[in-house]
PDB file of N, CA and C in Angstrom:
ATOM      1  N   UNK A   1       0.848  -1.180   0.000  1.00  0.00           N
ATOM      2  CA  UNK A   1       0.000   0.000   0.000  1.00  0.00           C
ATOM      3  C   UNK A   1       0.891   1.240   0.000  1.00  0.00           C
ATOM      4  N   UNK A   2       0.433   2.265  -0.693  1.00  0.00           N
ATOM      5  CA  UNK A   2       1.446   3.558  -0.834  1.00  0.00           C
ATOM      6  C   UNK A   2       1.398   3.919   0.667  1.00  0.00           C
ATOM      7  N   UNK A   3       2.303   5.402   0.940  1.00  0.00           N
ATOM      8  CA  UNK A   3       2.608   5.541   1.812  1.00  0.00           C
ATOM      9  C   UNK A   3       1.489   6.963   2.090  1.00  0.00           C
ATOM     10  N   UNK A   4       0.916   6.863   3.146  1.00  0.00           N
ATOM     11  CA  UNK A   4       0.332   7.972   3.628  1.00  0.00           C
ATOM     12  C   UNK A   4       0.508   9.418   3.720  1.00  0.00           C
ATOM     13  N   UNK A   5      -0.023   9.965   3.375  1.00  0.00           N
ATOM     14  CA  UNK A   5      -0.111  11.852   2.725  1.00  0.00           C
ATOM     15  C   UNK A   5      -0.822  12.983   3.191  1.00  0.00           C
ATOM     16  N   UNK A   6      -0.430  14.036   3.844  1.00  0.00           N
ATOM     17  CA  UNK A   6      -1.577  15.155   4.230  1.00  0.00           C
ATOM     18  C   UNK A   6      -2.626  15.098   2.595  1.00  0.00           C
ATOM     19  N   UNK A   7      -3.323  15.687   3.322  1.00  0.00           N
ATOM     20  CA  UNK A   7      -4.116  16.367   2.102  1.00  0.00           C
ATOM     21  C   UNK A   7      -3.430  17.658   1.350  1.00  0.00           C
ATOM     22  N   UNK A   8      -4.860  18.445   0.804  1.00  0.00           N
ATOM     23  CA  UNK A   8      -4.485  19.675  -0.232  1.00  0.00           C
ATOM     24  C   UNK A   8      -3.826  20.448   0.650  1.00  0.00           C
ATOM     25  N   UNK A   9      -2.321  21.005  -0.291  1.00  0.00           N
ATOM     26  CA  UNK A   9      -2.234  22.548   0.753  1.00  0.00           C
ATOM     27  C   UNK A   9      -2.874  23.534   1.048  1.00  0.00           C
ATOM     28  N   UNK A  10      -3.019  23.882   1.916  1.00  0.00           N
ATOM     29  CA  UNK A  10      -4.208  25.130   2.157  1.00  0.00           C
ATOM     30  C   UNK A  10      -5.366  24.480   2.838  1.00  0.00           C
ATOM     31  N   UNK A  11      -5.894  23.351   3.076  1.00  0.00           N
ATOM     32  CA  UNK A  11      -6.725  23.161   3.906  1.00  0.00           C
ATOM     33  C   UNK A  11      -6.789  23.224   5.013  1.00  0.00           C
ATOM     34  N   UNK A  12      -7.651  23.765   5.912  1.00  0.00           N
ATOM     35  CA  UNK A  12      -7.465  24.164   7.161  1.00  0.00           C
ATOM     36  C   UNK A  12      -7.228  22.890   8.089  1.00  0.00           C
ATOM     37  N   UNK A  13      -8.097  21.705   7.549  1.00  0.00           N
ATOM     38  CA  UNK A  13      -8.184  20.314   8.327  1.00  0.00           C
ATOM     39  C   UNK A  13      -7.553  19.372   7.339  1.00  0.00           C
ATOM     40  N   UNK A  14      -6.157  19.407   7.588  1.00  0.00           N
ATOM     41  CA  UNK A  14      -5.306  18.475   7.045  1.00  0.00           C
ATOM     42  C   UNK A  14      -6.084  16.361   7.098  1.00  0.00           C
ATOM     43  N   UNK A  15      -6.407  16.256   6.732  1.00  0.00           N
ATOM     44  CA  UNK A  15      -6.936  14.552   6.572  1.00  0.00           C
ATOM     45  C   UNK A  15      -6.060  14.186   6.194  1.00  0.00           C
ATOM     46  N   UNK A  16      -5.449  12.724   6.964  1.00  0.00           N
ATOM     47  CA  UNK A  16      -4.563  11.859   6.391  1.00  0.00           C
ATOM     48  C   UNK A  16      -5.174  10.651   5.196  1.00  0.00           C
ATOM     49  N   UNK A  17      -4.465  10.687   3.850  1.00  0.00           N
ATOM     50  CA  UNK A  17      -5.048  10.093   3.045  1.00  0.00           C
ATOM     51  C   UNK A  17      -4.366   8.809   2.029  1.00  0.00           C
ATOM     52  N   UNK A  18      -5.105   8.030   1.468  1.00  0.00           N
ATOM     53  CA  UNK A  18      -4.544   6.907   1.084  1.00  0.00           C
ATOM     54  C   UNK A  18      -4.626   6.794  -0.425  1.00  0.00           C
ATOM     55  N   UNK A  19      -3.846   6.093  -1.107  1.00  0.00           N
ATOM     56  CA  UNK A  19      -3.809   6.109  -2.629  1.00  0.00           C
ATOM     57  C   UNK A  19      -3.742   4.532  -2.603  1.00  0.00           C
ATOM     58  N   UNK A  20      -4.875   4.043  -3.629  1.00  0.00           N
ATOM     59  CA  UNK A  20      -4.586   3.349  -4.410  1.00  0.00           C
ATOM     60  C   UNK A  20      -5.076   3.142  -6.067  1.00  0.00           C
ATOM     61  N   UNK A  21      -4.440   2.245  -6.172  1.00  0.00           N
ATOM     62  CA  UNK A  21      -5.067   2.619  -8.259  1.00  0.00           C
ATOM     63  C   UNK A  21      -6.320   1.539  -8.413  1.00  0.00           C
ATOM     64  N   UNK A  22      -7.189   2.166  -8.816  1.00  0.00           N
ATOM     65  CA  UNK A  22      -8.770   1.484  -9.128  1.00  0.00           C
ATOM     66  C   UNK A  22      -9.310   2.182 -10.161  1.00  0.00           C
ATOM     67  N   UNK A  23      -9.476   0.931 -11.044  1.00  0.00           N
ATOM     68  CA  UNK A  23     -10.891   1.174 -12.522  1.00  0.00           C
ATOM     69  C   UNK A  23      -9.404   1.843 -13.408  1.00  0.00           C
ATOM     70  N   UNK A  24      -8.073   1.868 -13.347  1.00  0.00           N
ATOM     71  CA  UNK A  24      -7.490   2.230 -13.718  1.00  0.00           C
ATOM     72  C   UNK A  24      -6.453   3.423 -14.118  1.00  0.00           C
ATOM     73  N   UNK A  25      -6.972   3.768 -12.746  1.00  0.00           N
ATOM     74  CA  UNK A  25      -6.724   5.194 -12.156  1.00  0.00           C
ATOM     75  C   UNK A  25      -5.970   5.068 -10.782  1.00  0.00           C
ATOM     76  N   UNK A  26      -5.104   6.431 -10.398  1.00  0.00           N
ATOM     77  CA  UNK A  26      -5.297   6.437  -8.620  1.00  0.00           C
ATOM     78  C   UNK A  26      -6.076   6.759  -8.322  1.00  0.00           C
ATOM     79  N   UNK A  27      -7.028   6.576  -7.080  1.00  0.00           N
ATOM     80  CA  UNK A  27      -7.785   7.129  -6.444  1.00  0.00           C
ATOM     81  C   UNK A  27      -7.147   7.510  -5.149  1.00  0.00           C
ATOM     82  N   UNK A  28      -7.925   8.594  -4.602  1.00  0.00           N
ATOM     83  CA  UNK A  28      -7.135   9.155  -2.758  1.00  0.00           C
ATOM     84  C   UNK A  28      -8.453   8.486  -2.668  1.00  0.00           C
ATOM     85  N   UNK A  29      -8.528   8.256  -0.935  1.00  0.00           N
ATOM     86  CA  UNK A  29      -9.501   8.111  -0.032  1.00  0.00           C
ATOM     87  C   UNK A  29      -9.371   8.344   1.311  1.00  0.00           C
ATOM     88  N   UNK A  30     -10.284   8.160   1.962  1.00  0.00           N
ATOM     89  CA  UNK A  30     -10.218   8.421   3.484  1.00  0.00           C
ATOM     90  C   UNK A  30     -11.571   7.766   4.327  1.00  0.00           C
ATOM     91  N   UNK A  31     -11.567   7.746   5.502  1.00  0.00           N
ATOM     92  CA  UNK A  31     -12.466   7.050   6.006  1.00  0.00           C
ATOM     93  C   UNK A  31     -13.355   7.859   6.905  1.00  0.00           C
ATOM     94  N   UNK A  32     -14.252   8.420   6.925  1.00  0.00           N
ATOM     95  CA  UNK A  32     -15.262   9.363   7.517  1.00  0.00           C
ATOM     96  C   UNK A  32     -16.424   9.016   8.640  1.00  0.00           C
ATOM     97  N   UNK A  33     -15.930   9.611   9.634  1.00  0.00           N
ATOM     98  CA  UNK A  33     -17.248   9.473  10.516  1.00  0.00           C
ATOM     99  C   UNK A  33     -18.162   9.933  10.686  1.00  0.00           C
ATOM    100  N   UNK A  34     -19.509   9.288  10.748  1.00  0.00           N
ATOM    101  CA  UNK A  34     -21.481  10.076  10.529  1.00  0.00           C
ATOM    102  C   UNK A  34     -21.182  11.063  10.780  1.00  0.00           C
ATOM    103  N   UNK A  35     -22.018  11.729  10.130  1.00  0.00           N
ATOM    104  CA  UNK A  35     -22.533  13.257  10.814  1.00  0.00           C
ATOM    105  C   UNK A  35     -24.020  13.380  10.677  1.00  0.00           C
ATOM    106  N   UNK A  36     -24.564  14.833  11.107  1.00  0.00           N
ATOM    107  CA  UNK A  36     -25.826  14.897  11.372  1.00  0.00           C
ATOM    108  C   UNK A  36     -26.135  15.962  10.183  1.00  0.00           C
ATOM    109  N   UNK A  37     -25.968  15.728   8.801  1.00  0.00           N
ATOM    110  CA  UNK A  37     -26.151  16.472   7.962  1.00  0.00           C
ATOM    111  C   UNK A  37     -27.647  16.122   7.399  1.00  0.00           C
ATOM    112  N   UNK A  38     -27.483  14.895   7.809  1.00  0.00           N
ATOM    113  CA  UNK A  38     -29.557  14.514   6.673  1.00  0.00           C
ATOM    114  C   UNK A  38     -29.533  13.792   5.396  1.00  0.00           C
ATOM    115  N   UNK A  39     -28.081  13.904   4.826  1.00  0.00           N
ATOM    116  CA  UNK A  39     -28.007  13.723   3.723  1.00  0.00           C
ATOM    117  C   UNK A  39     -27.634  12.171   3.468  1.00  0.00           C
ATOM    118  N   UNK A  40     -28.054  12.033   2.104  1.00  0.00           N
ATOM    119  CA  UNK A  40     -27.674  10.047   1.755  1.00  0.00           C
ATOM    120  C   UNK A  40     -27.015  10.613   0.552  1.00  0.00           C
ATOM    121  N   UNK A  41     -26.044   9.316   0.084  1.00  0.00           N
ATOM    122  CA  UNK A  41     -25.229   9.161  -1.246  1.00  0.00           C
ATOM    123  C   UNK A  41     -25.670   7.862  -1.721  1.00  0.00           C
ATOM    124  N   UNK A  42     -25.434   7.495  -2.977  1.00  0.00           N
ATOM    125  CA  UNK A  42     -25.246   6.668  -3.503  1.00  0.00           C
ATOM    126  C   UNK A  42     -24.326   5.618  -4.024  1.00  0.00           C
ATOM    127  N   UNK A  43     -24.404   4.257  -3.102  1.00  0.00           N
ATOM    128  CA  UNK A  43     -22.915   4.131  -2.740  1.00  0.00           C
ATOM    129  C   UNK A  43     -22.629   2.832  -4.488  1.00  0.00           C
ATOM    130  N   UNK A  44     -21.436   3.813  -5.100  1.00  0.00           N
ATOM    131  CA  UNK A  44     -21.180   2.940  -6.353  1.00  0.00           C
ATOM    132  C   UNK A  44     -20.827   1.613  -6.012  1.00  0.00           C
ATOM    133  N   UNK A  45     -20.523   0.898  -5.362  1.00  0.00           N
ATOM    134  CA  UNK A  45     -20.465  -0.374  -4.834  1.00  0.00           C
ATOM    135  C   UNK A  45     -21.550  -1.603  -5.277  1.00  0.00           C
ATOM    136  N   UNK A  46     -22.414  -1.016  -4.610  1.00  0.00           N
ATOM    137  CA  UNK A  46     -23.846  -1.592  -4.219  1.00  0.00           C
ATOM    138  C   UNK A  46     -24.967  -0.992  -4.702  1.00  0.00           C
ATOM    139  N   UNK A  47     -24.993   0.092  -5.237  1.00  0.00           N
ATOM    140  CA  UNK A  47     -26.381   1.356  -5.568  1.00  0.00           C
ATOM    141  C   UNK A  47     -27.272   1.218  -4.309  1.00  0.00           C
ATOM    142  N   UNK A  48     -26.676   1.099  -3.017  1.00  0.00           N
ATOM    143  CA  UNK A  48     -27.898   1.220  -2.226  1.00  0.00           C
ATOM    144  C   UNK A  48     -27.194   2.803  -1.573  1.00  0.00           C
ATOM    145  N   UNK A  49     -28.319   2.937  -0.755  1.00  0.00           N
ATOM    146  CA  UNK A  49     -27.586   4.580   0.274  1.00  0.00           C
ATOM    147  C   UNK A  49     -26.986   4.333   1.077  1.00  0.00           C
ATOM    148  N   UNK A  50     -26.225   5.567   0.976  1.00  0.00           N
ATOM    149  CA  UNK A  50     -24.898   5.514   2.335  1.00  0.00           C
ATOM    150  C   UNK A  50     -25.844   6.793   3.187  1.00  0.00           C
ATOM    151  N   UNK A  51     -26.476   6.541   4.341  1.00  0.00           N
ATOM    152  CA  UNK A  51     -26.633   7.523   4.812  1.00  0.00           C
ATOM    153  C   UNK A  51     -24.956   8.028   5.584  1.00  0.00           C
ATOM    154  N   UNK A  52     -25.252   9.499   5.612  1.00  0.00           N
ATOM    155  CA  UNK A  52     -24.170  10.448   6.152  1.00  0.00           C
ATOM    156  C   UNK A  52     -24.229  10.090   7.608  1.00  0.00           C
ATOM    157  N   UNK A  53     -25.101   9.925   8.488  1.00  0.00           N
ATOM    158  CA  UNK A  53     -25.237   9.458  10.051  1.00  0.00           C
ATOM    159  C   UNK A  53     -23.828   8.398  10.027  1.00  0.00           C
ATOM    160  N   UNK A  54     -23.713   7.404   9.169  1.00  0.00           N
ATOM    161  CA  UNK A  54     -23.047   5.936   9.272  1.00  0.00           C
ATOM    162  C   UNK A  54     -21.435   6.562   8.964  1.00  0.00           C
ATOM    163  N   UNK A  55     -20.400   5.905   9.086  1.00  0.00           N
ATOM    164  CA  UNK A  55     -19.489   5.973   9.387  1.00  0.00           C
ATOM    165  C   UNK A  55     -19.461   5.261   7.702  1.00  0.00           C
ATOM    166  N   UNK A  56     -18.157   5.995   6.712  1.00  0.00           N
ATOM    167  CA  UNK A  56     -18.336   5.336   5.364  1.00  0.00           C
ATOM    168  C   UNK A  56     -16.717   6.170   4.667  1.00  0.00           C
ATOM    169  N   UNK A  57     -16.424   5.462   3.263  1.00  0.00           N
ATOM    170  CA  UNK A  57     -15.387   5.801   2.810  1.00  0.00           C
ATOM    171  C   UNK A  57     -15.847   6.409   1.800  1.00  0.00           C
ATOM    172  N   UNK A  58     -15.145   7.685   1.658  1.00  0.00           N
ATOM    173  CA  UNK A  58     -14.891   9.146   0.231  1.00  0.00           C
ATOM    174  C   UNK A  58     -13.827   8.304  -0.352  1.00  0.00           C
ATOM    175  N   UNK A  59     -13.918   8.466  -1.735  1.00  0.00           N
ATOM    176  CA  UNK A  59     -12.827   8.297  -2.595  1.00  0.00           C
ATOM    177  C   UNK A  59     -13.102   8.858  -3.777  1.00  0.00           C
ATOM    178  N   UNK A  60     -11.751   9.882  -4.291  1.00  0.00           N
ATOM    179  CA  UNK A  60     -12.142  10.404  -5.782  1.00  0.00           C
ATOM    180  C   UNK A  60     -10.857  10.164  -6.611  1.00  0.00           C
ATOM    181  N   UNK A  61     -10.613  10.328  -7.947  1.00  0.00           N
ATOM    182  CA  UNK A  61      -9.785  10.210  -8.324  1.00  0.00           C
ATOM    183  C   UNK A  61      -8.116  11.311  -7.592  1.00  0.00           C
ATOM    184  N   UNK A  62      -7.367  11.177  -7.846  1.00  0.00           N
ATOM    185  CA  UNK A  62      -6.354  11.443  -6.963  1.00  0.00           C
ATOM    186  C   UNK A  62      -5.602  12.374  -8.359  1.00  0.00           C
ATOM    187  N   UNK A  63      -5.955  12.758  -9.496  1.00  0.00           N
ATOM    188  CA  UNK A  63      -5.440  14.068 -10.137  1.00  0.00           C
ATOM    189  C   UNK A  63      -6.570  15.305 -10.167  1.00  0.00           C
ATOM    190  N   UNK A  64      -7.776  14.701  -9.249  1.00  0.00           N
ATOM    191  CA  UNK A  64      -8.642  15.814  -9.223  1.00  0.00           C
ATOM    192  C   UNK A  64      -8.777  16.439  -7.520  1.00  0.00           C
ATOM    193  N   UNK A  65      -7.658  15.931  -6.741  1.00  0.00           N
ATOM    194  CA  UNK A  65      -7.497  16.212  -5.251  1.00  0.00           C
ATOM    195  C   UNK A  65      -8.607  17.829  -4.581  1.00  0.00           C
ATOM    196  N   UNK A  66      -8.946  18.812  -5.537  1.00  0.00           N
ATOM    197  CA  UNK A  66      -9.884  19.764  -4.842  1.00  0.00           C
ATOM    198  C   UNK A  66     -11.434  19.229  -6.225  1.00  0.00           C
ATOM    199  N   UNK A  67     -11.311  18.390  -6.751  1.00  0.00           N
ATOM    200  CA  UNK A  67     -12.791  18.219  -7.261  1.00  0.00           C
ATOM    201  C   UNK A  67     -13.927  17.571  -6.858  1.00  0.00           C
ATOM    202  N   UNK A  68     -14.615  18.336  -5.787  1.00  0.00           N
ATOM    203  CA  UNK A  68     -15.789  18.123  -4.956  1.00  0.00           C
ATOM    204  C   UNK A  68     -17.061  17.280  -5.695  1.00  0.00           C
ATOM    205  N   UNK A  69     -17.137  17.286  -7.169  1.00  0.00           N
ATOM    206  CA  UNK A  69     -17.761  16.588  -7.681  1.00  0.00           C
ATOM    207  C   UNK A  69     -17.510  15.512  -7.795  1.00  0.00           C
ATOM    208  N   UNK A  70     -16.297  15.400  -8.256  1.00  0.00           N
ATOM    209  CA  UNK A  70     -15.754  13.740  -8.199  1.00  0.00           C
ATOM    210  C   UNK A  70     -15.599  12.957  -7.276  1.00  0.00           C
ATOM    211  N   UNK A  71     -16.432  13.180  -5.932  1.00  0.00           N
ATOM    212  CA  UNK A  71     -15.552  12.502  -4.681  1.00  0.00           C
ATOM    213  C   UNK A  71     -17.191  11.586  -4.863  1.00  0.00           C
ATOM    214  N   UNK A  72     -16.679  10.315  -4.525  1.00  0.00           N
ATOM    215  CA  UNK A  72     -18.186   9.400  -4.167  1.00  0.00           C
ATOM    216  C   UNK A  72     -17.742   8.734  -2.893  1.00  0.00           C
ATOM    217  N   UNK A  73     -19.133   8.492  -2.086  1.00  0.00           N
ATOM    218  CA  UNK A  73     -19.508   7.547  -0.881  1.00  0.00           C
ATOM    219  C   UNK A  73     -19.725   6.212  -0.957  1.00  0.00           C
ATOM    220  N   UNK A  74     -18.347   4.914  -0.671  1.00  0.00           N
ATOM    221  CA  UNK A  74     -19.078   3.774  -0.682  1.00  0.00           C
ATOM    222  C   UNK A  74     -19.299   3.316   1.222  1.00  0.00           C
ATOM    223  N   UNK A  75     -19.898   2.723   0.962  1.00  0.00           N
ATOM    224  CA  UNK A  75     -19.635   1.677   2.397  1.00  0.00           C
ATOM    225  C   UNK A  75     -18.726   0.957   2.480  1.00  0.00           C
ATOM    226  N   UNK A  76     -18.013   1.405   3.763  1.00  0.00           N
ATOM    227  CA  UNK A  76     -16.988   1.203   3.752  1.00  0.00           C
ATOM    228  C   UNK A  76     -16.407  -0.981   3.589  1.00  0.00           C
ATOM    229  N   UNK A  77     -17.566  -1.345   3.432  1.00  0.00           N
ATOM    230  CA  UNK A  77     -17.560  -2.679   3.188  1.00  0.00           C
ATOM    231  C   UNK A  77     -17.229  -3.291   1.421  1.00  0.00           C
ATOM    232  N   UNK A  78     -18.189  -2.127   0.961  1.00  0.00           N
ATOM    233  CA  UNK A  78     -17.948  -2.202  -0.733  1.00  0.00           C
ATOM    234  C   UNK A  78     -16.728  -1.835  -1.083  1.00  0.00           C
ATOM    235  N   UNK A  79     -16.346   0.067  -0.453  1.00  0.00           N
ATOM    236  CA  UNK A  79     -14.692   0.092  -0.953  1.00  0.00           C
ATOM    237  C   UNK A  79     -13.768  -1.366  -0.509  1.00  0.00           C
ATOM    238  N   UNK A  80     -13.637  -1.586   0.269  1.00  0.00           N
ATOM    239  CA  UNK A  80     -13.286  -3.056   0.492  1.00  0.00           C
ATOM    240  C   UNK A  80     -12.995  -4.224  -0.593  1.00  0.00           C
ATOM    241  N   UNK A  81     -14.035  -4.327  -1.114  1.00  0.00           N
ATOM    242  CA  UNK A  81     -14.535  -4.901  -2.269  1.00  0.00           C
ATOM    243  C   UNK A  81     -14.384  -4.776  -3.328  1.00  0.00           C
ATOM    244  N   UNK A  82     -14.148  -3.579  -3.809  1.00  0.00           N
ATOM    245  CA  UNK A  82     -14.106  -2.856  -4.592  1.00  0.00           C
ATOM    246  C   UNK A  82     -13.861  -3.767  -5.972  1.00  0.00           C
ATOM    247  N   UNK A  83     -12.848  -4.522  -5.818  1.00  0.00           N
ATOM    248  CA  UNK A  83     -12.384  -4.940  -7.392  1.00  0.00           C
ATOM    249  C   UNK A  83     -13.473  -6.141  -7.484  1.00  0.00           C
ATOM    250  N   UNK A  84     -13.745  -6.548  -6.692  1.00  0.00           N
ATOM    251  CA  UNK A  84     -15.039  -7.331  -7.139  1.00  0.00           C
ATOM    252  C   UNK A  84     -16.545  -6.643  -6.886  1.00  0.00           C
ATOM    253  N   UNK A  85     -16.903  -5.612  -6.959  1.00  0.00           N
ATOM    254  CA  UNK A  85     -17.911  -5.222  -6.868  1.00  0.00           C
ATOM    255  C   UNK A  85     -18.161  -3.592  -8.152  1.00  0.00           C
ATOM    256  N   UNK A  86     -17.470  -3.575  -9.178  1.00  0.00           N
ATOM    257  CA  UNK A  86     -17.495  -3.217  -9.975  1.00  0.00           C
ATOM    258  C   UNK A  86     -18.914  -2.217 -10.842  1.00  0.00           C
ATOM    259  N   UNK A  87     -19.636  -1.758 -10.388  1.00  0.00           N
ATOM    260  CA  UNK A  87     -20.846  -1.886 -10.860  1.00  0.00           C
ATOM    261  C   UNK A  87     -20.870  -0.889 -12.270  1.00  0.00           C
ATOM    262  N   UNK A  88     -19.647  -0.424 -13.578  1.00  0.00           N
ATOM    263  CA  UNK A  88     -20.019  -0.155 -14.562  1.00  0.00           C
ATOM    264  C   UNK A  88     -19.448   1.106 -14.480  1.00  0.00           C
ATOM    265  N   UNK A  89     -20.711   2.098 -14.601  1.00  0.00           N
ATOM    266  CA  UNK A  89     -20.371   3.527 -14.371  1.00  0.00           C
ATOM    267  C   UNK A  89     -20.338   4.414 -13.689  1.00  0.00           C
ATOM    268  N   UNK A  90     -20.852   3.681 -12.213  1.00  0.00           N
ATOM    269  CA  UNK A  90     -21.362   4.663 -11.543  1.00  0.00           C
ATOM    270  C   UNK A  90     -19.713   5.338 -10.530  1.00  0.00           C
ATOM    271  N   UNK A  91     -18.968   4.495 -11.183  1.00  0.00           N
ATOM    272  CA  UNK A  91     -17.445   5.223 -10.441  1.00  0.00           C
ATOM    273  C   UNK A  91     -16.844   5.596 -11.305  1.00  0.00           C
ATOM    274  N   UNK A  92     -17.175   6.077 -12.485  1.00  0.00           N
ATOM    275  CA  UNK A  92     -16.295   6.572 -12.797  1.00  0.00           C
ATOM    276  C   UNK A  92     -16.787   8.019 -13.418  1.00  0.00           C
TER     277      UNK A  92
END
């Protein structure tokens, strides 16, 4: 596994983050704990919801490090999974 990395410069809350290469790409990720935002994602894994309450993994591609669009929510069971749980397009 690569070696562990602050995040973007300039962020106020440095997150320690992880690289690996998936779908043929690097991806960064990190591992996130619930919050009380309300909000659900759609976790490319599985297509079921990640509610935001649950504890779950961000991962976006890793040459788009400030692209807020590109970041998706799996459970953290699917990122796991990941190379066998493939579901098409919804990661990429």
């Amino acid at each position: 596994m690569p070696p562990r990395r602050d995040g973007p410069a300039g962020s106020e809350r440095r997150p320690v983050l992880d690289e690996v290469e998936f779908a043929g790409q690097e991806w960064a990720f990190r591992q996130v704990r619930g919050n009380d935002s309300g909000r659900s994602y759609l976790c490319p894994g599985c297509q079921q919801d990640v509610p935001a309450s649950s504890a779950h993994t961000v991962a976006w591609p890793a040459s788009s490090m400030s692209g807020v669009e590109n970041r998706r929510h799996w459970h953290t069971t699917c990122w796991n999974a990941r190379d066998r749980r493939r579901p098409g397009h919804a990661w990429a």
